[in-house]
N, C-alpha and C. Protein backbone atom coordinates (compact mmCIF):
# COMPACT_ATOMS: atom_id res chain seq x y z
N UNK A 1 -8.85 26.43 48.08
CA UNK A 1 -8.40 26.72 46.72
C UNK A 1 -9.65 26.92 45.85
N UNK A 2 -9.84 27.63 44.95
CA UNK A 2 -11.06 28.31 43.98
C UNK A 2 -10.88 27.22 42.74
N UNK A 3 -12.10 27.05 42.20
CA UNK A 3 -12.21 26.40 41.04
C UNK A 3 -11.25 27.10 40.09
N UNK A 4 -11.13 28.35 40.05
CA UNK A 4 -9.94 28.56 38.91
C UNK A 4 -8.61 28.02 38.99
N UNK A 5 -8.42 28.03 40.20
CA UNK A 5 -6.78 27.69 40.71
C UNK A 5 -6.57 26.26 40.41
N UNK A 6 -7.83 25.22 40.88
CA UNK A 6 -8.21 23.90 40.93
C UNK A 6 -8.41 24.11 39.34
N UNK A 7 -8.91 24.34 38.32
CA UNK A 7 -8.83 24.52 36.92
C UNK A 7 -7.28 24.46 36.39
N UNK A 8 -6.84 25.45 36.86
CA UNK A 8 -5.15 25.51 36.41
C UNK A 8 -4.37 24.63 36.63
N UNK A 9 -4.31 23.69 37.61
CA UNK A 9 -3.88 22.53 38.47
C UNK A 9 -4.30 21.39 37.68
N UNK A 10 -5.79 21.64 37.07
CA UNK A 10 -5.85 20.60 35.78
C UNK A 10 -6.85 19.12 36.83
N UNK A 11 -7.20 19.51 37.94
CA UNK A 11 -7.97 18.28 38.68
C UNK A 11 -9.17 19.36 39.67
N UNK A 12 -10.09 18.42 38.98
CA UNK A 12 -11.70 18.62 39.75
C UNK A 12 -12.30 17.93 40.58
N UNK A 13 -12.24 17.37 41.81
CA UNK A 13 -13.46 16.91 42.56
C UNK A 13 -14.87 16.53 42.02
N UNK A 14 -15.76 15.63 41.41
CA UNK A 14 -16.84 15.27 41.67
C UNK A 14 -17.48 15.72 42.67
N UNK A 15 -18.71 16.49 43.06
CA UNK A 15 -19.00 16.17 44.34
C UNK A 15 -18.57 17.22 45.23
N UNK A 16 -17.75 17.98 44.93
CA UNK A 16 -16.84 18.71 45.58
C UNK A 16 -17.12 20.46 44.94
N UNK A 17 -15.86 20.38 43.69
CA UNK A 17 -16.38 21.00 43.02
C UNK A 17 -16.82 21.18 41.73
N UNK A 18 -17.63 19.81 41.25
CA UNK A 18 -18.51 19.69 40.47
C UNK A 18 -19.73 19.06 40.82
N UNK A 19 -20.60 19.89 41.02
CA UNK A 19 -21.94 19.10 42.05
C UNK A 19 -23.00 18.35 40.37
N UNK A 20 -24.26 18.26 41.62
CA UNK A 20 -25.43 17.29 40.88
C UNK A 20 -25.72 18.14 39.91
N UNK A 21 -25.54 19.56 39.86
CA UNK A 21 -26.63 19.93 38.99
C UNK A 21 -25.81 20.50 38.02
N UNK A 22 -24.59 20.55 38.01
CA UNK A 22 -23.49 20.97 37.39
C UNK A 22 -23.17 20.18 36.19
N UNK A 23 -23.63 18.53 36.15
CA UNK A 23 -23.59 17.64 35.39
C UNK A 23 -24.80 17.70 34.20
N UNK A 24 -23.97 17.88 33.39
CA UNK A 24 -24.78 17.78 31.93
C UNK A 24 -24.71 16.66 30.65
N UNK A 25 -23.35 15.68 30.58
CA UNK A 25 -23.22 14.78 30.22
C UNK A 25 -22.47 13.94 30.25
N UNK A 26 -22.16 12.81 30.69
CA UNK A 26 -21.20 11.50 31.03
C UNK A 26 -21.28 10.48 29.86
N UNK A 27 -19.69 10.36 29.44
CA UNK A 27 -19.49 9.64 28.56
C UNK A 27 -18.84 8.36 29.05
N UNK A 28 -19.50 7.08 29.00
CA UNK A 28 -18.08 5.55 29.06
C UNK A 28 -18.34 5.13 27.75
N UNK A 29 -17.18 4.61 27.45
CA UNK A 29 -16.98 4.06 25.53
C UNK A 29 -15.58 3.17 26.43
N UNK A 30 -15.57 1.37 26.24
CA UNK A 30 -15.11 0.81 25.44
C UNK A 30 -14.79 0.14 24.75
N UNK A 31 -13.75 0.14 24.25
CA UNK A 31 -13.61 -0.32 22.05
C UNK A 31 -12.10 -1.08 22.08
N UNK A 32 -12.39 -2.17 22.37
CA UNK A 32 -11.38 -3.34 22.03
C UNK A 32 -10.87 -3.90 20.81
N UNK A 33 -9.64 -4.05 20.72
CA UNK A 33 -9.95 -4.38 19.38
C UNK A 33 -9.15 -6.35 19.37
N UNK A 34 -9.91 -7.06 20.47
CA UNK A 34 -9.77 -7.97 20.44
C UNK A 34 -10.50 -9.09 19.42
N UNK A 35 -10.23 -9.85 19.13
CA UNK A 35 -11.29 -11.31 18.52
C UNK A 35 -12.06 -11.89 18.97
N UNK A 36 -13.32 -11.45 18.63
CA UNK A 36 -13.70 -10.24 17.81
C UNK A 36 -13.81 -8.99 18.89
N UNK A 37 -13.54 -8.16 17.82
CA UNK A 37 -13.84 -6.73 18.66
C UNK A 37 -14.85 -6.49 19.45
N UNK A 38 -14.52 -6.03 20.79
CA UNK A 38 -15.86 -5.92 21.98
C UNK A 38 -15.74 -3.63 22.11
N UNK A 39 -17.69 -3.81 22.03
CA UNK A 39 -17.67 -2.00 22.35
C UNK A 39 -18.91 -2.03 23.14
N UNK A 40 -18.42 -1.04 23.82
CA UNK A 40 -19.51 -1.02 24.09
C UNK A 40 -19.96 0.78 25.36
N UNK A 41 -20.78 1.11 25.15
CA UNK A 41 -21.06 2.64 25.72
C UNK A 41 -22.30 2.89 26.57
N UNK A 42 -21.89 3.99 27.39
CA UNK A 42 -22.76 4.63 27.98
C UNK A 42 -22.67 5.61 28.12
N UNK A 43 -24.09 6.26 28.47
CA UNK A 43 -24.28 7.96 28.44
C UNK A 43 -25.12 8.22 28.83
N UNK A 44 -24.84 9.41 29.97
CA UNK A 44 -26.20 9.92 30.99
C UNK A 44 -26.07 11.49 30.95
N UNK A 45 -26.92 11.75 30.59
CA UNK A 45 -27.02 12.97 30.22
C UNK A 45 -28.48 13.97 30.46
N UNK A 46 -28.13 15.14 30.33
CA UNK A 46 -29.66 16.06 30.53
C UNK A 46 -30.45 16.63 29.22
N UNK A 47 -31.31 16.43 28.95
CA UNK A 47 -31.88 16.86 27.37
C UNK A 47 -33.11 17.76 27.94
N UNK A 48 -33.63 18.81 27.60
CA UNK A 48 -34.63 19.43 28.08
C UNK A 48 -35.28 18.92 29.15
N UNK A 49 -34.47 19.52 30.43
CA UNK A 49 -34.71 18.87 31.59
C UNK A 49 -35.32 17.69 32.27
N UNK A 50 -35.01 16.61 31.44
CA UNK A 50 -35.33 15.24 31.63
C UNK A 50 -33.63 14.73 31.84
N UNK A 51 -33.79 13.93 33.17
CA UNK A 51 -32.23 12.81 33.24
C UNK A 51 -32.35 11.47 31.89
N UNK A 52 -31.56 11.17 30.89
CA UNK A 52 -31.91 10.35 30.45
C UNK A 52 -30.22 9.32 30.70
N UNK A 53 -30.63 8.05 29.91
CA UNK A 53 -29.73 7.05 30.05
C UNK A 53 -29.49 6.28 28.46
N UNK A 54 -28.70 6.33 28.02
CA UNK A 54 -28.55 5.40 26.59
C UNK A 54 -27.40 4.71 26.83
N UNK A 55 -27.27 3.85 26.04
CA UNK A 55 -26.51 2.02 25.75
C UNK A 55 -26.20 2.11 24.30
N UNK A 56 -24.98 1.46 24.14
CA UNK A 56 -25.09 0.93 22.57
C UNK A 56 -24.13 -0.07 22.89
N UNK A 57 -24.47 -1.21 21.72
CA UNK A 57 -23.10 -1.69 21.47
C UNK A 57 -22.96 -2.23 20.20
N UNK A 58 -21.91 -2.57 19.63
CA UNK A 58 -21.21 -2.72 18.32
C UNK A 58 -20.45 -4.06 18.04
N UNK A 59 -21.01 -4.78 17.18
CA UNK A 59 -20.63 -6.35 16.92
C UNK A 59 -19.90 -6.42 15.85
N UNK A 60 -19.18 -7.06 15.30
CA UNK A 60 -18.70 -7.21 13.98
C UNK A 60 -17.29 -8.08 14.03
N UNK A 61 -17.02 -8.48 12.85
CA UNK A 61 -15.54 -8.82 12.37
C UNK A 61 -14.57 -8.03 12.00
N UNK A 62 -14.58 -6.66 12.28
CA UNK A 62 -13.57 -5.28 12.03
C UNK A 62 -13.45 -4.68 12.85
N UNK A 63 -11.87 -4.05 13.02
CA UNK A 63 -12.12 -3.24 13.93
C UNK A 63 -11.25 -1.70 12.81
N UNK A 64 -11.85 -0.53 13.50
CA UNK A 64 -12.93 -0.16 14.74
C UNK A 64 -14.15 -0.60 14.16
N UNK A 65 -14.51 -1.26 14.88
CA UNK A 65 -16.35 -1.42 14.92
C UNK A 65 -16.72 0.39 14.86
N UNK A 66 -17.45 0.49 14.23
CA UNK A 66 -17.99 1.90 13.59
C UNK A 66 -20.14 2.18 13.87
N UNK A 67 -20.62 3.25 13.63
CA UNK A 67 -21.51 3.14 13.76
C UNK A 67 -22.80 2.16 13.18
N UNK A 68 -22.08 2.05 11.59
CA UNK A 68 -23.00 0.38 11.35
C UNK A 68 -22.83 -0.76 11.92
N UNK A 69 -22.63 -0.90 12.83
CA UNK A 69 -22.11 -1.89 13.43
C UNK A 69 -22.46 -1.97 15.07
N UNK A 70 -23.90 -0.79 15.20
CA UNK A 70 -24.96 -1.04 16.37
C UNK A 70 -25.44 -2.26 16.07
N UNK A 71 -25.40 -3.29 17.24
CA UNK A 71 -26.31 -4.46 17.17
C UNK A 71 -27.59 -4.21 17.81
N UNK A 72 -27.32 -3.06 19.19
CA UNK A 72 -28.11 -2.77 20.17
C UNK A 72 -28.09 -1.85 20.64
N UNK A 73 -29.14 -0.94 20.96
CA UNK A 73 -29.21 0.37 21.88
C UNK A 73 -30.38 -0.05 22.36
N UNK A 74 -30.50 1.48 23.32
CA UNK A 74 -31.53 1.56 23.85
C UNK A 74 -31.59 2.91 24.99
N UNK A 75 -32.77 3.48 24.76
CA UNK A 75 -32.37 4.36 25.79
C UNK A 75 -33.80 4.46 26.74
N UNK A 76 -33.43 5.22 27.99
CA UNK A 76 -34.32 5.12 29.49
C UNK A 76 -34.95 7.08 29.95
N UNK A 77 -35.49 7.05 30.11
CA UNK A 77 -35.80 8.52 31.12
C UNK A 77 -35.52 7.67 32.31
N UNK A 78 -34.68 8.63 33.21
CA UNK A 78 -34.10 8.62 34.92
C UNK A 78 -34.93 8.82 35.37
N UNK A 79 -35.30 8.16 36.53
CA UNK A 79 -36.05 9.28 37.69
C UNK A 79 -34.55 9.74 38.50
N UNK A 80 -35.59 10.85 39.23
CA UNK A 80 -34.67 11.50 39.96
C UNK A 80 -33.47 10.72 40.91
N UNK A 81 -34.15 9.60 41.28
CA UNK A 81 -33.50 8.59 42.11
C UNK A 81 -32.38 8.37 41.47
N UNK A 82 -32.73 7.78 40.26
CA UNK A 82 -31.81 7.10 39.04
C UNK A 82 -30.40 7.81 38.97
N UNK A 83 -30.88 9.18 38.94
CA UNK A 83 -30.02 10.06 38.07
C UNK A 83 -28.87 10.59 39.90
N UNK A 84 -29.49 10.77 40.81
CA UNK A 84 -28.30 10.62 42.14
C UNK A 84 -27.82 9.20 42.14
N UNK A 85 -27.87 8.01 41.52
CA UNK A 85 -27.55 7.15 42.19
C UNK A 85 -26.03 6.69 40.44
N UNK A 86 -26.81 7.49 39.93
CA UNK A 86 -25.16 7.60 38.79
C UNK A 86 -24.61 8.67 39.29
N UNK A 87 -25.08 9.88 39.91
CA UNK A 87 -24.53 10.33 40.37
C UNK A 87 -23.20 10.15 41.56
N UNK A 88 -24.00 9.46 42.44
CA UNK A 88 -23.53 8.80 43.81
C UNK A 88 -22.10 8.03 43.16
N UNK A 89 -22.43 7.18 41.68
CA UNK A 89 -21.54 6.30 41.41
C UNK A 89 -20.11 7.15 40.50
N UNK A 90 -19.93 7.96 40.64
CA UNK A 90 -19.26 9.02 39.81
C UNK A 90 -18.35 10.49 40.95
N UNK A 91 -18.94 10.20 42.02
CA UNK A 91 -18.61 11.44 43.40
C UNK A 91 -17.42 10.62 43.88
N UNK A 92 -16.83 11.91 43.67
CA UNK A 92 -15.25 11.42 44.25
C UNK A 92 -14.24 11.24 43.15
N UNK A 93 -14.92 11.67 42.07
CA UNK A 93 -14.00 10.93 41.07
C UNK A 93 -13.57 12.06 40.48
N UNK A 94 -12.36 12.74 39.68
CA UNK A 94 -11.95 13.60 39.19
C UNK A 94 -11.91 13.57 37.99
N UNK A 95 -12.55 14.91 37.48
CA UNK A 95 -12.09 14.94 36.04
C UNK A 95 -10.97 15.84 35.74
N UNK A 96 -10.35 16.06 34.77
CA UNK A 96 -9.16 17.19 34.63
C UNK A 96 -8.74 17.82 33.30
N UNK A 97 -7.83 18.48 32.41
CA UNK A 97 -8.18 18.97 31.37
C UNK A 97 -7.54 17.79 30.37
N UNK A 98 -8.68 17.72 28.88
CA UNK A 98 -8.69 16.69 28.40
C UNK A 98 -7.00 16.34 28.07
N UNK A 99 -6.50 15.39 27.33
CA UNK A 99 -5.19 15.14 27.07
C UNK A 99 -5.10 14.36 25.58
N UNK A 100 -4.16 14.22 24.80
CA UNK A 100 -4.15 13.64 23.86
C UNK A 100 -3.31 12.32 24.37
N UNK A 101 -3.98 10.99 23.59
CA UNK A 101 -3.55 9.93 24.19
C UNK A 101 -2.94 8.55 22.91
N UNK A 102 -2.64 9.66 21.77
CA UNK A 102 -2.42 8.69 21.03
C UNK A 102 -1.42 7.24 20.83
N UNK A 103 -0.23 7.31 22.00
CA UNK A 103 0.58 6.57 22.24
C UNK A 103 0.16 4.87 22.95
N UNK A 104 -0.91 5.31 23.37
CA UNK A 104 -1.33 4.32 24.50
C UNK A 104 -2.21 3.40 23.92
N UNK A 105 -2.93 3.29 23.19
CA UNK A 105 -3.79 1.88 22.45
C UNK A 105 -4.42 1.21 23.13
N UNK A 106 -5.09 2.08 24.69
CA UNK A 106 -5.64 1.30 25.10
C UNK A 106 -7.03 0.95 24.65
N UNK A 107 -7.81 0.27 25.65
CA UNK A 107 -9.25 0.09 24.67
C UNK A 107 -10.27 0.85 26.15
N UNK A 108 -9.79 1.55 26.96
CA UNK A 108 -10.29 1.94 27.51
C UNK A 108 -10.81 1.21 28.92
N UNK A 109 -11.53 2.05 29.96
CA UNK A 109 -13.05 2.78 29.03
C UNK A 109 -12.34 4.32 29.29
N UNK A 110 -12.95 4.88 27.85
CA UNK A 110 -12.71 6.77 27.91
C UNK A 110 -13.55 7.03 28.55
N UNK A 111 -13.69 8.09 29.54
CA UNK A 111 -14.53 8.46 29.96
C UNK A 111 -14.36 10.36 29.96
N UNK A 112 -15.63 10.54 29.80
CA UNK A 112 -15.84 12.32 29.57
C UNK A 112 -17.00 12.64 30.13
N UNK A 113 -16.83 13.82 31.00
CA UNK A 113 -17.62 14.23 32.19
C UNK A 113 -18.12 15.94 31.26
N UNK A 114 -19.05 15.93 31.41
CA UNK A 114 -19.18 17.72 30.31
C UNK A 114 -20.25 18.27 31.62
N UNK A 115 -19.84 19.57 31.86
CA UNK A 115 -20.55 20.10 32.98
C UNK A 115 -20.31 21.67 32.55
N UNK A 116 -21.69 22.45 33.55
CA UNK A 116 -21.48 23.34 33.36
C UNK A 116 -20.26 23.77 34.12
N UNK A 117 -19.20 25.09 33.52
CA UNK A 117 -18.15 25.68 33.57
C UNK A 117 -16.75 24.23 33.41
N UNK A 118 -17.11 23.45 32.48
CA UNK A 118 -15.85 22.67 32.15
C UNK A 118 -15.05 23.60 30.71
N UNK A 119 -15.70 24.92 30.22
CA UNK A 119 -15.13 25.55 29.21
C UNK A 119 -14.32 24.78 27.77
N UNK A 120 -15.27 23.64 27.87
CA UNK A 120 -14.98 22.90 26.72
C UNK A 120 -13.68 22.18 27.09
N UNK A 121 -12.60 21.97 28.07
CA UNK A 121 -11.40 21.33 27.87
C UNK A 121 -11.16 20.63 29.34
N UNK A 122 -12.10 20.57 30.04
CA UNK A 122 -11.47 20.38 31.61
C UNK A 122 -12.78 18.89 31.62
N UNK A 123 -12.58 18.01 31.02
CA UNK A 123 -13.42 16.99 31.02
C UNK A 123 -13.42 15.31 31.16
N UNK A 124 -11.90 15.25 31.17
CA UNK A 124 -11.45 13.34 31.23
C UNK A 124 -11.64 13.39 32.83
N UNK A 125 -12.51 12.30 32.43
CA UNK A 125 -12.94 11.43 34.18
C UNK A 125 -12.31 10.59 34.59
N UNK A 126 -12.21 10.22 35.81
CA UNK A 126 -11.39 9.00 36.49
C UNK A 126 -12.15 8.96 37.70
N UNK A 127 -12.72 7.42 37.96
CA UNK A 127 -13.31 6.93 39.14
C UNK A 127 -12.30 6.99 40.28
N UNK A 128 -12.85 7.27 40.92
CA UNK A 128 -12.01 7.18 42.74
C UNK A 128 -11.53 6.25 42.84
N UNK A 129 -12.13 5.21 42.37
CA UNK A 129 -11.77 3.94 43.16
C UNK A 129 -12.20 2.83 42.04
N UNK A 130 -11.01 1.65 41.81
CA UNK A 130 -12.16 0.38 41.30
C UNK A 130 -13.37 -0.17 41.56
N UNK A 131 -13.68 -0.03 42.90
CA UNK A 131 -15.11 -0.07 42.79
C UNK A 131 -16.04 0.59 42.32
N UNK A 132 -15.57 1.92 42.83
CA UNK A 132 -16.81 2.68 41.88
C UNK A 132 -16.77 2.54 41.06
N UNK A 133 -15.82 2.15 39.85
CA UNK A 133 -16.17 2.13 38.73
C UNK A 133 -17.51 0.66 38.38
N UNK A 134 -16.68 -0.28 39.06
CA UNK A 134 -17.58 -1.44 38.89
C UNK A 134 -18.85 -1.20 39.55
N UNK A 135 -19.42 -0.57 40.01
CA UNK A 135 -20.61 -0.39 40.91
C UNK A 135 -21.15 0.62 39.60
N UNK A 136 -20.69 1.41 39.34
CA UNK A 136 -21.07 2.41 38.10
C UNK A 136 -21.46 1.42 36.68
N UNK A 137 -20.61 0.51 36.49
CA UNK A 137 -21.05 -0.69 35.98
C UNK A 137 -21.86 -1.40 35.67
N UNK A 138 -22.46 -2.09 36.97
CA UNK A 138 -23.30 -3.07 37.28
C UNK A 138 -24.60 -1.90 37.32
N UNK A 139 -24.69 -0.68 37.53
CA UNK A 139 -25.57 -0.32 37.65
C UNK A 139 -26.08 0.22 36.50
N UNK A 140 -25.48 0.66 35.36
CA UNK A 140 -25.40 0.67 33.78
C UNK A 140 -26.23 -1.03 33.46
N UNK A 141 -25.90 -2.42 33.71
CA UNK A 141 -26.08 -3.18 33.42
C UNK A 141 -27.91 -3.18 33.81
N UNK A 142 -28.01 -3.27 34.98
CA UNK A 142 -29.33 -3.03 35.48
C UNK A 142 -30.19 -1.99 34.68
N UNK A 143 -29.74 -0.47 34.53
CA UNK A 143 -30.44 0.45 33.24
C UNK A 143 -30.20 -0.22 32.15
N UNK A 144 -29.71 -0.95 31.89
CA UNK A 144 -29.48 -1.49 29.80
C UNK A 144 -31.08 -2.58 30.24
N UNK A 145 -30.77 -3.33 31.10
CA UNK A 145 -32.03 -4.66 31.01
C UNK A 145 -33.15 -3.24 31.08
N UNK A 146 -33.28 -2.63 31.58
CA UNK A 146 -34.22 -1.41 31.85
C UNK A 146 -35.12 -0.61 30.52
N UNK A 147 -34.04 -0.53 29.87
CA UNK A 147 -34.76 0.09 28.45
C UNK A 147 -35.14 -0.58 27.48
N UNK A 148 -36.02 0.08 26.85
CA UNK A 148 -36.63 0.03 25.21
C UNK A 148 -35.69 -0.39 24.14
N UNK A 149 -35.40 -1.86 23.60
CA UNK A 149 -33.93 -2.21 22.92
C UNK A 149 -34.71 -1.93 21.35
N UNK A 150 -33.29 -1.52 20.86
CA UNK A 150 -33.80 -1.06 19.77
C UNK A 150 -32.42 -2.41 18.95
N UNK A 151 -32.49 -3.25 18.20
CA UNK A 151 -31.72 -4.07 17.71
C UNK A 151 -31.39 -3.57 16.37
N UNK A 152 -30.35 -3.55 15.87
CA UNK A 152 -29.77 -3.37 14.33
C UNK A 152 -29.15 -4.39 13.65
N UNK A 153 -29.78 -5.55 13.28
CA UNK A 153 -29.41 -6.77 12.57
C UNK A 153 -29.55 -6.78 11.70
């Protein structure tokens, strides 16, 4: 089946047919709106051909916790290693065309995959598997201790 057909069908392969170099930006965001509200994000992305990695997260007594409400970022340059091994943690996983989700209240995590030929609408991600996601995770956790923290107190 052709990526257009697989386009129309509304589900993409990771890995398949969206390869390494096809990836241009990965979004996880999430935004609880428990006591107190927990957020928290990641993003790996390509900026003038450098892999990079950024973190944030958002503290407060309101929700939505909003952009004043960075306690912490921080961001990393990938090595090449880095950037297959988010890769690695993301293969297998499908993205498909975005959806509106206003019924559901969940707190996530959203996730958005932007690649070349996603034509702006073919972009909500879903891990293969609970593990991968948690392995995608823990390995986010390892890049956050990794970078340059930038604190907003």
């Amino acid at each position: 089946m052709s990526i257009f057909h697989k386009m129309l069908s509304r589900e993409l392969t990771v890995g398949t047919d969206v390869s390494l170099t096809d990836v241009l930006d990965f979004y996880y965001t999430y935004d609880a709106s428990t006591n107190p509200p927990d957020y928290q994000r990641y993003r790996f992305y390509v900026d003038a051909n450098k892999y990079m990695f950024y973190h944030e997260t958002r503290a407060g007594n309101v929700w939505p916790l909003r952009e004043e409400h960075i306690t912490q970022s921080g961001s990393k340059e990938l090595s090449e290693a880095e950037w297959l091994e988010f890769f690695n943690c993301i293969k297998g996983g499908t993205v498909k065309n975005r959806e509106e989700h206003l019924e559901s209240g969940s707190s996530g995590p959203w996730l958005f995959l932007y690649w070349k030929g996603d034509h702006s609408r073919c972009q909500e991600f879903s891990f293969a598997t609970l593990a991968a996601r948690h392995a995608f995770e823990e390995f986010c956790l390892k890049l956050k201790k990794l970078t340059k923290l930038s604190k907003n107190d």
